[in-house]
PDB file of N, CA and C in Angstrom:
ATOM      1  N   UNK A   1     -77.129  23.357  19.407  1.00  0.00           N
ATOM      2  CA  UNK A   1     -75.888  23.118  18.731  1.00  0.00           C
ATOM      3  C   UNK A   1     -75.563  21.631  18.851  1.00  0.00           C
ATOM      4  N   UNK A   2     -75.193  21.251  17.953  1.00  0.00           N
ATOM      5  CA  UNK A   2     -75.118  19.412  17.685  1.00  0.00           C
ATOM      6  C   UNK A   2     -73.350  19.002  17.959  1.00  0.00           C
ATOM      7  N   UNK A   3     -73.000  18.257  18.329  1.00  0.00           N
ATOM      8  CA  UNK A   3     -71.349  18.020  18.765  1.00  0.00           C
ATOM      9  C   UNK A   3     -71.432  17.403  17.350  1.00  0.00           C
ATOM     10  N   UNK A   4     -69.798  18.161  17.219  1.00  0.00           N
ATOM     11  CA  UNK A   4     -69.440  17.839  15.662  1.00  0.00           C
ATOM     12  C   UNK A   4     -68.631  16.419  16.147  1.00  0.00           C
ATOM     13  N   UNK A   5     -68.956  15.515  14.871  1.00  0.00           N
ATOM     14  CA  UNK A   5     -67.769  14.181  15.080  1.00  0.00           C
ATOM     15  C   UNK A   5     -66.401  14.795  15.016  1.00  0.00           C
ATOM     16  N   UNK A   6     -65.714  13.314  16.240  1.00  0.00           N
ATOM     17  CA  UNK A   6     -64.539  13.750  16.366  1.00  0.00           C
ATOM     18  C   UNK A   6     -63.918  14.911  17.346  1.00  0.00           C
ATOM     19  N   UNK A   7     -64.614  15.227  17.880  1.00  0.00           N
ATOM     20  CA  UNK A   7     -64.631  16.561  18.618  1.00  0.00           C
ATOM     21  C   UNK A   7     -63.576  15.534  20.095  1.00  0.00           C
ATOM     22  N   UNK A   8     -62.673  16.234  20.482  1.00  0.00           N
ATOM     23  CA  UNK A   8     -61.908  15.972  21.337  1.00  0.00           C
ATOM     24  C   UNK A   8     -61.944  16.703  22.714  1.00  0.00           C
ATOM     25  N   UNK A   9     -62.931  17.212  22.877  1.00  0.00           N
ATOM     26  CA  UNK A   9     -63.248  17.561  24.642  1.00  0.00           C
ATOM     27  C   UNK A   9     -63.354  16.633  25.344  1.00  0.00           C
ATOM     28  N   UNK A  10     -63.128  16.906  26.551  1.00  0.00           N
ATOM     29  CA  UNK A  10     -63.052  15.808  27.607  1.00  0.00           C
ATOM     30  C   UNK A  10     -61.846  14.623  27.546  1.00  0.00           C
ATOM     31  N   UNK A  11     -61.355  14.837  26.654  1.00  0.00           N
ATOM     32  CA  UNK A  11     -59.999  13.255  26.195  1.00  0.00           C
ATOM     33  C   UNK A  11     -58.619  13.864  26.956  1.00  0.00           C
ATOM     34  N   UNK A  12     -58.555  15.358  27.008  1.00  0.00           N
ATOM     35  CA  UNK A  12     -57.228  15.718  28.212  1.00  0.00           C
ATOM     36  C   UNK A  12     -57.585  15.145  29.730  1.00  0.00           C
ATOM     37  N   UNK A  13     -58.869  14.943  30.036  1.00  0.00           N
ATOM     38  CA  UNK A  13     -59.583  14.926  31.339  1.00  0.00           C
ATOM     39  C   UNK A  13     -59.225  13.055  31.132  1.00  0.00           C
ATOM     40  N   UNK A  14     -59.817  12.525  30.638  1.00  0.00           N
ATOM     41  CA  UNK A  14     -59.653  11.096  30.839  1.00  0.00           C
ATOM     42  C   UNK A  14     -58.622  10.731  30.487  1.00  0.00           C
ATOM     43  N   UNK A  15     -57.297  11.207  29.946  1.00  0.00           N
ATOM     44  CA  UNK A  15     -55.967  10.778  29.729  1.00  0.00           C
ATOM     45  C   UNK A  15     -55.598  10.629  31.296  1.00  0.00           C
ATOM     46  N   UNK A  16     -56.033  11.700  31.809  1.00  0.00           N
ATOM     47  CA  UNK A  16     -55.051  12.235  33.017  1.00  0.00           C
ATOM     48  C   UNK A  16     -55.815  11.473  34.072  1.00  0.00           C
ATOM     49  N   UNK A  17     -56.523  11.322  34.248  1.00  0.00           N
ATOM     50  CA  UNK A  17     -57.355   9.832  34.664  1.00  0.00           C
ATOM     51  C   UNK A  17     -56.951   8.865  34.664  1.00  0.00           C
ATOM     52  N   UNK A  18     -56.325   8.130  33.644  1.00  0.00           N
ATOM     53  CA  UNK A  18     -55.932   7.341  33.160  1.00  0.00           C
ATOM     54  C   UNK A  18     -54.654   7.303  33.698  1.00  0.00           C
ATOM     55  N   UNK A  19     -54.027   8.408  33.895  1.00  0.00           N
ATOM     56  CA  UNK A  19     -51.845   8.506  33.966  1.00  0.00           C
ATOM     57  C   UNK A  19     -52.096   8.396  35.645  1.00  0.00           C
ATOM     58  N   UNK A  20     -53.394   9.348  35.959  1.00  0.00           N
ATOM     59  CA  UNK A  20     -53.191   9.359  37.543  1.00  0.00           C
ATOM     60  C   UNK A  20     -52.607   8.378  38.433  1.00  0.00           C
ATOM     61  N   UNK A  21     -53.232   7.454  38.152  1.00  0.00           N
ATOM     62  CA  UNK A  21     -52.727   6.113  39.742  1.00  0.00           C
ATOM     63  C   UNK A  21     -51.332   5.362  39.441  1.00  0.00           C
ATOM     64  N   UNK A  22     -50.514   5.490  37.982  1.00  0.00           N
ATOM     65  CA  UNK A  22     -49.486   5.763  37.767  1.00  0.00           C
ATOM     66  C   UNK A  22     -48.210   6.616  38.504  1.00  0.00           C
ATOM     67  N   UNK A  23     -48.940   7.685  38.427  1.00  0.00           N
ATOM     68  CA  UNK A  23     -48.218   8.953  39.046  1.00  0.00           C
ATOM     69  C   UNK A  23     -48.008   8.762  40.529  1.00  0.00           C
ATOM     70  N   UNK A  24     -49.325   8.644  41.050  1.00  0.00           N
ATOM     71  CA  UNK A  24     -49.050   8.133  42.799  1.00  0.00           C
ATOM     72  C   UNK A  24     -48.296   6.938  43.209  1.00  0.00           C
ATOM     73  N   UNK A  25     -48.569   5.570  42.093  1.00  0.00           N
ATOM     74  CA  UNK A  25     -47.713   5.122  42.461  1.00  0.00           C
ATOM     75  C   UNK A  25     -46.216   4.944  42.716  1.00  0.00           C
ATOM     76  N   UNK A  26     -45.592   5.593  41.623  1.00  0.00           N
ATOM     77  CA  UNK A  26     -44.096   5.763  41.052  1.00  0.00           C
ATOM     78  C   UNK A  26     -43.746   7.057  42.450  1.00  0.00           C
ATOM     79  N   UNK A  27     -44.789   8.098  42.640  1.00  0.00           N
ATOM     80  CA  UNK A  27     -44.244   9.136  44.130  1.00  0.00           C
ATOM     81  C   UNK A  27     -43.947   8.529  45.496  1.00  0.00           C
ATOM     82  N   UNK A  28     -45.343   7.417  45.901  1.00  0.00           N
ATOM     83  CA  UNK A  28     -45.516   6.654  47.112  1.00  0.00           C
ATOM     84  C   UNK A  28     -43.881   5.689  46.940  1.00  0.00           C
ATOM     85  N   UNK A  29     -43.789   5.146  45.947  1.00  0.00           N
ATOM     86  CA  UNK A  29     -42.114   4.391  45.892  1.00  0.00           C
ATOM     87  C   UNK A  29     -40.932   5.327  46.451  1.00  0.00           C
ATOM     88  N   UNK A  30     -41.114   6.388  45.375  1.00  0.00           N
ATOM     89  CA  UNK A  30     -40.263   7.427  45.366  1.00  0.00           C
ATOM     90  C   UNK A  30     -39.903   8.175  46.889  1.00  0.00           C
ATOM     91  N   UNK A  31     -41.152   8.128  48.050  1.00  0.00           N
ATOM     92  CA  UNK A  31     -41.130   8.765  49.172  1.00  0.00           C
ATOM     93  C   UNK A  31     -40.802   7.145  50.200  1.00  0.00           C
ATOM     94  N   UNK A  32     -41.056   6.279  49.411  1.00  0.00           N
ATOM     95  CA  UNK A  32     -40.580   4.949  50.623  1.00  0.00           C
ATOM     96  C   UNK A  32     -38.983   4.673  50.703  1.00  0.00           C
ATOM     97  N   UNK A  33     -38.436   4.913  49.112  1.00  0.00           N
ATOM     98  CA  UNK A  33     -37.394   4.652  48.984  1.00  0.00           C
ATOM     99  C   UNK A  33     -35.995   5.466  49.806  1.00  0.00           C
ATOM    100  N   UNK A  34     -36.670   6.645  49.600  1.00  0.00           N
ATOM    101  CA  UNK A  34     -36.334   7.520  50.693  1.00  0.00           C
ATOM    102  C   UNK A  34     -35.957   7.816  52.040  1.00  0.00           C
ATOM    103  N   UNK A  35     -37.012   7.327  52.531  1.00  0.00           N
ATOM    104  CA  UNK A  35     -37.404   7.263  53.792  1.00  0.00           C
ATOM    105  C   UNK A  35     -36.396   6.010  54.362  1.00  0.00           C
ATOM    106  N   UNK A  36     -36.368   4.552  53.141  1.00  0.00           N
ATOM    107  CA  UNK A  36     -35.924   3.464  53.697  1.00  0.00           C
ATOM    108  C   UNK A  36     -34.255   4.012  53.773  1.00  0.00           C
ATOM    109  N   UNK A  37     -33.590   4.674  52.757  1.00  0.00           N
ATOM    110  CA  UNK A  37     -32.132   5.784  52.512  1.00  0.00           C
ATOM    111  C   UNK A  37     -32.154   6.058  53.769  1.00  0.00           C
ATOM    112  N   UNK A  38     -32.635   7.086  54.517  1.00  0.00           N
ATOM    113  CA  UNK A  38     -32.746   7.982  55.411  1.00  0.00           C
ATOM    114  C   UNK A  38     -32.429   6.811  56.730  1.00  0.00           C
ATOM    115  N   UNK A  39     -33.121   6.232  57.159  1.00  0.00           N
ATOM    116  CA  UNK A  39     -33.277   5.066  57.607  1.00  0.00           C
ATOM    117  C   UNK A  39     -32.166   4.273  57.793  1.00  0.00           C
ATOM    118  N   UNK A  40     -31.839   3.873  56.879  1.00  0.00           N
ATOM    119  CA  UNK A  40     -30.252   3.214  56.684  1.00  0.00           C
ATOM    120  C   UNK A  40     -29.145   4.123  57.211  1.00  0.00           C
ATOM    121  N   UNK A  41     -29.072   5.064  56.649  1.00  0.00           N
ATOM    122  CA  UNK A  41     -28.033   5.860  56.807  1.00  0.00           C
ATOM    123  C   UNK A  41     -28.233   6.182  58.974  1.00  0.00           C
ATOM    124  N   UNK A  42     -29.119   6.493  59.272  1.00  0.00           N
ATOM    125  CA  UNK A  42     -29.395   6.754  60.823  1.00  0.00           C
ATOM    126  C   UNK A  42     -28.810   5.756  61.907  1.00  0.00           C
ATOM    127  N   UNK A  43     -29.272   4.359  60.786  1.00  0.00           N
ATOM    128  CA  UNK A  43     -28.616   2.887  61.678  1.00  0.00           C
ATOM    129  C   UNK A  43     -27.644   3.054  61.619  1.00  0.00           C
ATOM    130  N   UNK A  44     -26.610   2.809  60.229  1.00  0.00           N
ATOM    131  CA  UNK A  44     -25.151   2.784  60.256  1.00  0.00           C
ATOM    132  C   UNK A  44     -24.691   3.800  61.209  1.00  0.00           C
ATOM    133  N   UNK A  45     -24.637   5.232  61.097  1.00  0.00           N
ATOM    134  CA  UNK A  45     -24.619   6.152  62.232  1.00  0.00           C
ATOM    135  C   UNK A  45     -24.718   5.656  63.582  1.00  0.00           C
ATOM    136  N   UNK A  46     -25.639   5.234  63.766  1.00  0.00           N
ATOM    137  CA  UNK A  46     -25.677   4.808  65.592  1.00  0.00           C
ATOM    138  C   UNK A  46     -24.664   3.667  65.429  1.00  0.00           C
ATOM    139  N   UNK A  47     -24.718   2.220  64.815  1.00  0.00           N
ATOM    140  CA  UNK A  47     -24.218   1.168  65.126  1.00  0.00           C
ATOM    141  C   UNK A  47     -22.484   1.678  64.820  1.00  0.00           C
ATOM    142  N   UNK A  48     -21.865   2.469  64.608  1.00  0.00           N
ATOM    143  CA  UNK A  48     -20.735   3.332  64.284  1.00  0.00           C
ATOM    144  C   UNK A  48     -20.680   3.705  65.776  1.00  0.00           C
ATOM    145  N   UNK A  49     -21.407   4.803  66.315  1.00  0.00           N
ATOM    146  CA  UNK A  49     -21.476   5.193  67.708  1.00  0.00           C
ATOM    147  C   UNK A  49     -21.294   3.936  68.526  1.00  0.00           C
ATOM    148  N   UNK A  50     -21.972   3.183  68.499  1.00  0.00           N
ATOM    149  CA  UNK A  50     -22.580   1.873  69.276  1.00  0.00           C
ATOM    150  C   UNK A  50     -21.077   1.109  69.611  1.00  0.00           C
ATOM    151  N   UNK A  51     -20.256   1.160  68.536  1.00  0.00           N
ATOM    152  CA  UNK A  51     -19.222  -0.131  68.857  1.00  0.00           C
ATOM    153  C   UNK A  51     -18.090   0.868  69.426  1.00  0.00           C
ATOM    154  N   UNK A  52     -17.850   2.291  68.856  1.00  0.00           N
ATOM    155  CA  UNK A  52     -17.221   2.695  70.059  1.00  0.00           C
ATOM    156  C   UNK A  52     -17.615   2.860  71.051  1.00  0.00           C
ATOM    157  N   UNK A  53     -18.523   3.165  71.763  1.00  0.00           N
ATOM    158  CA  UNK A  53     -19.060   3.433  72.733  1.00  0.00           C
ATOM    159  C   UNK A  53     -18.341   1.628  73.770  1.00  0.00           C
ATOM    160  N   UNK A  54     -18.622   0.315  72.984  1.00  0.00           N
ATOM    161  CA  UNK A  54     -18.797  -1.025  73.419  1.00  0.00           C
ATOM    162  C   UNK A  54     -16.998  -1.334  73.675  1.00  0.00           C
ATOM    163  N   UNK A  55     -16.630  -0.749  72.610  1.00  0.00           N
ATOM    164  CA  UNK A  55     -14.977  -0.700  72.786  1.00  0.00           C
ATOM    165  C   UNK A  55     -14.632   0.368  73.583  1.00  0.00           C
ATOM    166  N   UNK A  56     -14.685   0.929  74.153  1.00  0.00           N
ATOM    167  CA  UNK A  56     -14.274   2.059  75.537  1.00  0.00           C
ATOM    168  C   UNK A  56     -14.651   1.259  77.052  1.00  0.00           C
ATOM    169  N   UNK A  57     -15.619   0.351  76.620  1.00  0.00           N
ATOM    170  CA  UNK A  57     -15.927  -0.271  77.917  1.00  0.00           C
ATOM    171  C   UNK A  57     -17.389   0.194  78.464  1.00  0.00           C
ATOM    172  N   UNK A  58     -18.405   0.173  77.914  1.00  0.00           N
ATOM    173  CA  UNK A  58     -19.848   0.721  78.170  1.00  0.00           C
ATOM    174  C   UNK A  58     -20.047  -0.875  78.436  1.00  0.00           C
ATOM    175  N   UNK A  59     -21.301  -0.565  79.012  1.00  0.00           N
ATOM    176  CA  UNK A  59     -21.892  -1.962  78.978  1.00  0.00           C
ATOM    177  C   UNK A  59     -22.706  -2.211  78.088  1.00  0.00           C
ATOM    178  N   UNK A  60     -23.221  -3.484  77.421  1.00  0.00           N
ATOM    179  CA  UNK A  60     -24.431  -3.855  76.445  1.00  0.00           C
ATOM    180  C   UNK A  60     -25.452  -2.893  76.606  1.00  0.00           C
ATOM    181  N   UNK A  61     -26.053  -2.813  77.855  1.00  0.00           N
ATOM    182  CA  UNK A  61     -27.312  -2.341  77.690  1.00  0.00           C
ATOM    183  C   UNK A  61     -27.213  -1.003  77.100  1.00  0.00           C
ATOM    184  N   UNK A  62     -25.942  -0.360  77.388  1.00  0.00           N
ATOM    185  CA  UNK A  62     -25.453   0.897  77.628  1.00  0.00           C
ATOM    186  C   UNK A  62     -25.529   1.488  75.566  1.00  0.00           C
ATOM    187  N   UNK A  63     -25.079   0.014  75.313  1.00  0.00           N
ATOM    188  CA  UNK A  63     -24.879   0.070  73.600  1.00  0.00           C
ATOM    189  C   UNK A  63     -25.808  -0.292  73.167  1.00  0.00           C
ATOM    190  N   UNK A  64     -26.994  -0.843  73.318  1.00  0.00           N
ATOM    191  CA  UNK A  64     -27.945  -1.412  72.933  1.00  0.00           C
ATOM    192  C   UNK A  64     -28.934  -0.449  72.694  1.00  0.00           C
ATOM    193  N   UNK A  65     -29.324   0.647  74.138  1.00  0.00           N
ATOM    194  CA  UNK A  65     -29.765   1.457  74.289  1.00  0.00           C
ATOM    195  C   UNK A  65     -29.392   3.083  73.505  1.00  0.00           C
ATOM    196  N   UNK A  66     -27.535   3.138  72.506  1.00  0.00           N
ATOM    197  CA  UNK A  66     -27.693   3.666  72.146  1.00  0.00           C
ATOM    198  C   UNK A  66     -27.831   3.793  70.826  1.00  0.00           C
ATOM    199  N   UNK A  67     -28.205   2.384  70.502  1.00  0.00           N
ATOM    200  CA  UNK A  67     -29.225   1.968  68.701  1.00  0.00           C
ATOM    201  C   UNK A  67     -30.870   2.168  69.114  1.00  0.00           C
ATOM    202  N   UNK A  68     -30.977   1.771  70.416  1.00  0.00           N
ATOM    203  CA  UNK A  68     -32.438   2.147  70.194  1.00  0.00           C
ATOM    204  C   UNK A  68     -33.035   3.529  70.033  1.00  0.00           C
ATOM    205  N   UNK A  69     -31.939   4.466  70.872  1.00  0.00           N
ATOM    206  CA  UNK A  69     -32.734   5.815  70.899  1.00  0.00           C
ATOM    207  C   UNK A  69     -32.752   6.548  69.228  1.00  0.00           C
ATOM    208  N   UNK A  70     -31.835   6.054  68.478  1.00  0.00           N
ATOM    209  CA  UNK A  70     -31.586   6.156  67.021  1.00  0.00           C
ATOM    210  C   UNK A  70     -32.410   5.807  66.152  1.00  0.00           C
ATOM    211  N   UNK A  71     -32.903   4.366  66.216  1.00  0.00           N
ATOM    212  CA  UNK A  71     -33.523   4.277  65.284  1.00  0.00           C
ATOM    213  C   UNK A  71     -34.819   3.103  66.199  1.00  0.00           C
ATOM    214  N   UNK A  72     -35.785   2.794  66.244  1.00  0.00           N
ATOM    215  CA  UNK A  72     -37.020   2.217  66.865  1.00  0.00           C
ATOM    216  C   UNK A  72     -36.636   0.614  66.520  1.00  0.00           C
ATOM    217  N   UNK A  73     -37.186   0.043  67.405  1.00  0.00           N
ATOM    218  CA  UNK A  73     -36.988  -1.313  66.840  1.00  0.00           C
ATOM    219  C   UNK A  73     -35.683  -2.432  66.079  1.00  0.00           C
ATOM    220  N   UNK A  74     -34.867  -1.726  66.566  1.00  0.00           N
ATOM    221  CA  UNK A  74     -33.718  -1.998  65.959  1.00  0.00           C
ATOM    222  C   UNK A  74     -33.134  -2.987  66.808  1.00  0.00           C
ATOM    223  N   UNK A  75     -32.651  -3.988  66.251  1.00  0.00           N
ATOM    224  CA  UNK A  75     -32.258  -5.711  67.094  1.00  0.00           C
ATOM    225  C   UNK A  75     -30.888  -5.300  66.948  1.00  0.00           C
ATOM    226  N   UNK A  76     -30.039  -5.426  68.010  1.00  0.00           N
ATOM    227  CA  UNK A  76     -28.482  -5.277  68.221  1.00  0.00           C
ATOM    228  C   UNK A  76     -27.624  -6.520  68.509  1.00  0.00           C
ATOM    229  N   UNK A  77     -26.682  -6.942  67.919  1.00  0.00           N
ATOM    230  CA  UNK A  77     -26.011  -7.768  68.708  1.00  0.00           C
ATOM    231  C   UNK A  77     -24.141  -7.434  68.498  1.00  0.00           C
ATOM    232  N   UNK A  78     -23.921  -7.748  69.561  1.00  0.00           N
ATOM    233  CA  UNK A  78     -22.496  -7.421  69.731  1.00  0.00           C
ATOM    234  C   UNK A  78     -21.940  -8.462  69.918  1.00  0.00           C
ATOM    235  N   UNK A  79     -20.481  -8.131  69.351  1.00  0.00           N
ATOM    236  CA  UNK A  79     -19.523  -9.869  69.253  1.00  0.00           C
ATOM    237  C   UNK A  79     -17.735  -9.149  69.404  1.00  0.00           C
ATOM    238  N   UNK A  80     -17.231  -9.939  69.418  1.00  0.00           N
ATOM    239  CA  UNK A  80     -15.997  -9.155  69.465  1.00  0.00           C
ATOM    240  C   UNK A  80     -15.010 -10.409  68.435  1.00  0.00           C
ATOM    241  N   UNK A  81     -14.186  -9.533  68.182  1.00  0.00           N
ATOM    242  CA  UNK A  81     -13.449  -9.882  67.037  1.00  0.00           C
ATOM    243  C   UNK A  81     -11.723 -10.052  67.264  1.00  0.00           C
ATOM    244  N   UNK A  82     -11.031 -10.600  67.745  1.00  0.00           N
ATOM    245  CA  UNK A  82      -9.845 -10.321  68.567  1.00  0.00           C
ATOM    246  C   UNK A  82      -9.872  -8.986  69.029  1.00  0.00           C
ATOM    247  N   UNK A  83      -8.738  -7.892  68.302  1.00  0.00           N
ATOM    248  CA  UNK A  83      -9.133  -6.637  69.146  1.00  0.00           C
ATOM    249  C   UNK A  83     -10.004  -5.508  68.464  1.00  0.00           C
ATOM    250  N   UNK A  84     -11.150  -6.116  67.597  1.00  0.00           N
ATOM    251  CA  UNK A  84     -12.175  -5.580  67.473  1.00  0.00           C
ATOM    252  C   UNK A  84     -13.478  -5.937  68.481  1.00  0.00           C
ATOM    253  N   UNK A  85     -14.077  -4.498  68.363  1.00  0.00           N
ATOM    254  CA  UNK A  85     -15.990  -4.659  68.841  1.00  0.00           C
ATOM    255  C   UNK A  85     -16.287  -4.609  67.543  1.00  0.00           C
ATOM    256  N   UNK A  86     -17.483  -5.639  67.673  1.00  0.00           N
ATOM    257  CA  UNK A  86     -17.926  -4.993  66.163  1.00  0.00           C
ATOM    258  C   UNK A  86     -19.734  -5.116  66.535  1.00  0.00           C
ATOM    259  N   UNK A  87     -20.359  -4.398  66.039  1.00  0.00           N
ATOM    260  CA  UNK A  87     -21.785  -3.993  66.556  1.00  0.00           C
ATOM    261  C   UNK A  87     -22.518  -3.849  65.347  1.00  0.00           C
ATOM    262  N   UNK A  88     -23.470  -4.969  65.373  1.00  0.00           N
ATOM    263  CA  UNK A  88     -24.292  -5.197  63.482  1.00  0.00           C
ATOM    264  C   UNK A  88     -26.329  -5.332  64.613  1.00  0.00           C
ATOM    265  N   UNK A  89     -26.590  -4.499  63.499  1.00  0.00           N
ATOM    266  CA  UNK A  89     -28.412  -4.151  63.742  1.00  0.00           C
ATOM    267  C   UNK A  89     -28.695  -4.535  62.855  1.00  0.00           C
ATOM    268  N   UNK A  90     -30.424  -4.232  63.107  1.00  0.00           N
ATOM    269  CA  UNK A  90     -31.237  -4.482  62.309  1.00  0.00           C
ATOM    270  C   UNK A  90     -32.175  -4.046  62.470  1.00  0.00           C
ATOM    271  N   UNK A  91     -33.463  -3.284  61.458  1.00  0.00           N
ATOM    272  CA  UNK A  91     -34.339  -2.544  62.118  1.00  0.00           C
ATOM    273  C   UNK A  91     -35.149  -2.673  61.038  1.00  0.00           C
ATOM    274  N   UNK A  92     -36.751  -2.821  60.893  1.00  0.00           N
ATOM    275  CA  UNK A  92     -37.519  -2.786  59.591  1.00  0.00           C
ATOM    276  C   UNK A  92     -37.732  -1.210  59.272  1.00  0.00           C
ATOM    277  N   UNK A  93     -37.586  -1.716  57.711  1.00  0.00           N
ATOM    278  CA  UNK A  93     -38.440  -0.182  57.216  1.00  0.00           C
ATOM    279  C   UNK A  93     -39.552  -0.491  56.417  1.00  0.00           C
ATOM    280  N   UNK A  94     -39.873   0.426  55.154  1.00  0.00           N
ATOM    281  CA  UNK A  94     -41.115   0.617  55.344  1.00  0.00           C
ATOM    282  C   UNK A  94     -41.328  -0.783  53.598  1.00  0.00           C
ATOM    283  N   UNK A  95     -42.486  -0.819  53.735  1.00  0.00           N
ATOM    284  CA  UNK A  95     -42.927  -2.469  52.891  1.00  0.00           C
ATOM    285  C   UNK A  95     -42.426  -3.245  53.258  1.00  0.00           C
ATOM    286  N   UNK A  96     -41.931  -3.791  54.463  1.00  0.00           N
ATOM    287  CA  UNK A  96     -41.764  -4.715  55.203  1.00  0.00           C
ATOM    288  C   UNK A  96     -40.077  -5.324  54.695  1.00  0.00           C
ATOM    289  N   UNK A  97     -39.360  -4.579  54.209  1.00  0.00           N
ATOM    290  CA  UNK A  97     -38.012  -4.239  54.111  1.00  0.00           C
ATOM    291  C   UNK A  97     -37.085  -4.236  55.079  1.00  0.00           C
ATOM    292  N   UNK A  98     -35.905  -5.377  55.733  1.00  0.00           N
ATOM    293  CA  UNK A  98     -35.392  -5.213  56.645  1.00  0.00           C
ATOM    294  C   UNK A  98     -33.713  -4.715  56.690  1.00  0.00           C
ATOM    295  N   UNK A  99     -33.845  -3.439  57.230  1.00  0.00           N
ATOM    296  CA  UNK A  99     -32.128  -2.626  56.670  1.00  0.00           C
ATOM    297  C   UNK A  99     -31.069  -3.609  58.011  1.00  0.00           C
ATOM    298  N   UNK A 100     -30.181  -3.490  57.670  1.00  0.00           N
ATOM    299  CA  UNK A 100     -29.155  -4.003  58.318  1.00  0.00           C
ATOM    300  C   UNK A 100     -28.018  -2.730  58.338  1.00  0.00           C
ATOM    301  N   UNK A 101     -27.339  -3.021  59.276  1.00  0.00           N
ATOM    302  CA  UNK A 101     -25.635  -2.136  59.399  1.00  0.00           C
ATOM    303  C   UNK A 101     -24.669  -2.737  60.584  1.00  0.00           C
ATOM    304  N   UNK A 102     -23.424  -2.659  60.107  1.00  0.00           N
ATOM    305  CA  UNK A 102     -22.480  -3.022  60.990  1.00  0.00           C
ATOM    306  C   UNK A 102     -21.239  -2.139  60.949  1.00  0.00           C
ATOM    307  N   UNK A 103     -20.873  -2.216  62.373  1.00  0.00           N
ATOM    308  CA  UNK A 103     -19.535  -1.050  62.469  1.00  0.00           C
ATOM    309  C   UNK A 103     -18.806  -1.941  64.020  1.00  0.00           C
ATOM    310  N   UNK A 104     -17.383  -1.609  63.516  1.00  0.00           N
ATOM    311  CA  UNK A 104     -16.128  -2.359  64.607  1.00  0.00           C
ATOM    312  C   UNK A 104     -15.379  -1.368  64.224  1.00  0.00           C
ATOM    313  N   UNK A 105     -15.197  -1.515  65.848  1.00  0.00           N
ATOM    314  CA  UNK A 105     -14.230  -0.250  66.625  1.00  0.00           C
ATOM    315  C   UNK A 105     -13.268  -0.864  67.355  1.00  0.00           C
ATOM    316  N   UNK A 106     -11.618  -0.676  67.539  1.00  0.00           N
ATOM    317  CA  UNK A 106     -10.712  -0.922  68.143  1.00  0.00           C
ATOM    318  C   UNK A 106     -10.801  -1.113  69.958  1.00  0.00           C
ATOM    319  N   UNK A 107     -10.546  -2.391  70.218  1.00  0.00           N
ATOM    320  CA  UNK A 107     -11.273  -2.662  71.614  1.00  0.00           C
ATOM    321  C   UNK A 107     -10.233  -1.899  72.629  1.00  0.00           C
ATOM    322  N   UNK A 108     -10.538  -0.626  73.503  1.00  0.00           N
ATOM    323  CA  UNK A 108      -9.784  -0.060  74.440  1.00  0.00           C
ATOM    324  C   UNK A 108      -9.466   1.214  73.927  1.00  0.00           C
ATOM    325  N   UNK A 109     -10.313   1.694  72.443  1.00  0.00           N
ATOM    326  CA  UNK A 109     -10.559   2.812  72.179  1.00  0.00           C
ATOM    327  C   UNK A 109     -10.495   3.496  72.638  1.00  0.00           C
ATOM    328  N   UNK A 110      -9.902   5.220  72.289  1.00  0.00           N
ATOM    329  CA  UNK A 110     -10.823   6.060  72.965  1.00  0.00           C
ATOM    330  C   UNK A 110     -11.948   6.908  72.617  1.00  0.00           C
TER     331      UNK A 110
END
């Protein structure tokens, strides 16, 4: 049997070939972007914890230690603001993306 011209077998197979590394790329974004969301949201959370914790009267390490157990790698610094704490991080995520968050809490809180 002779292939008739024009015959379109195999052209769904190499389209999708073609769309593939498309597709992974736009998901791999789609799951970083995510992840970097997720991420963010965990810091702000702790550094929120962090400055009350610093305004009640904890010590640095005490606040420092409770951004690290939150999120890995996360650089803390604390400053005070008349009668604010205020407690701003920083922590990388993923493509070499660096999230930030800050939170101030009333100094003598409870």
């Amino acid at each position: 049997m002779r292939p008739r011209l024009g015959d379109d077998r195999g052209a769904v197979v190499a389209e999708f070939a073609v769309a593939l590394p498309a597709v992974v790329v736009v998901l791999v974004l789609g799951v970083g972007a995510l992840a970097g969301a997720s991420r963010q949201v965990r810091l702000q959370d702790a550094v929120a914890d962090a400055a009350r914790l610093s305004a009640r009267g904890e010590s640095d390490q005490r606040v420092r230690q409770a951004v690290a157990t939150t999120v890995d790698e996360a650089s803390v610094e604390i400053t005070s603001r008349g009668d604010l704490v205020c407690v701003s991080a920083s922590a990388p995520a993923l493509f070499g993306v660096r999230i930030t968050a800050a939170g101030c809490a009333l100094a003598g809180g409870l």
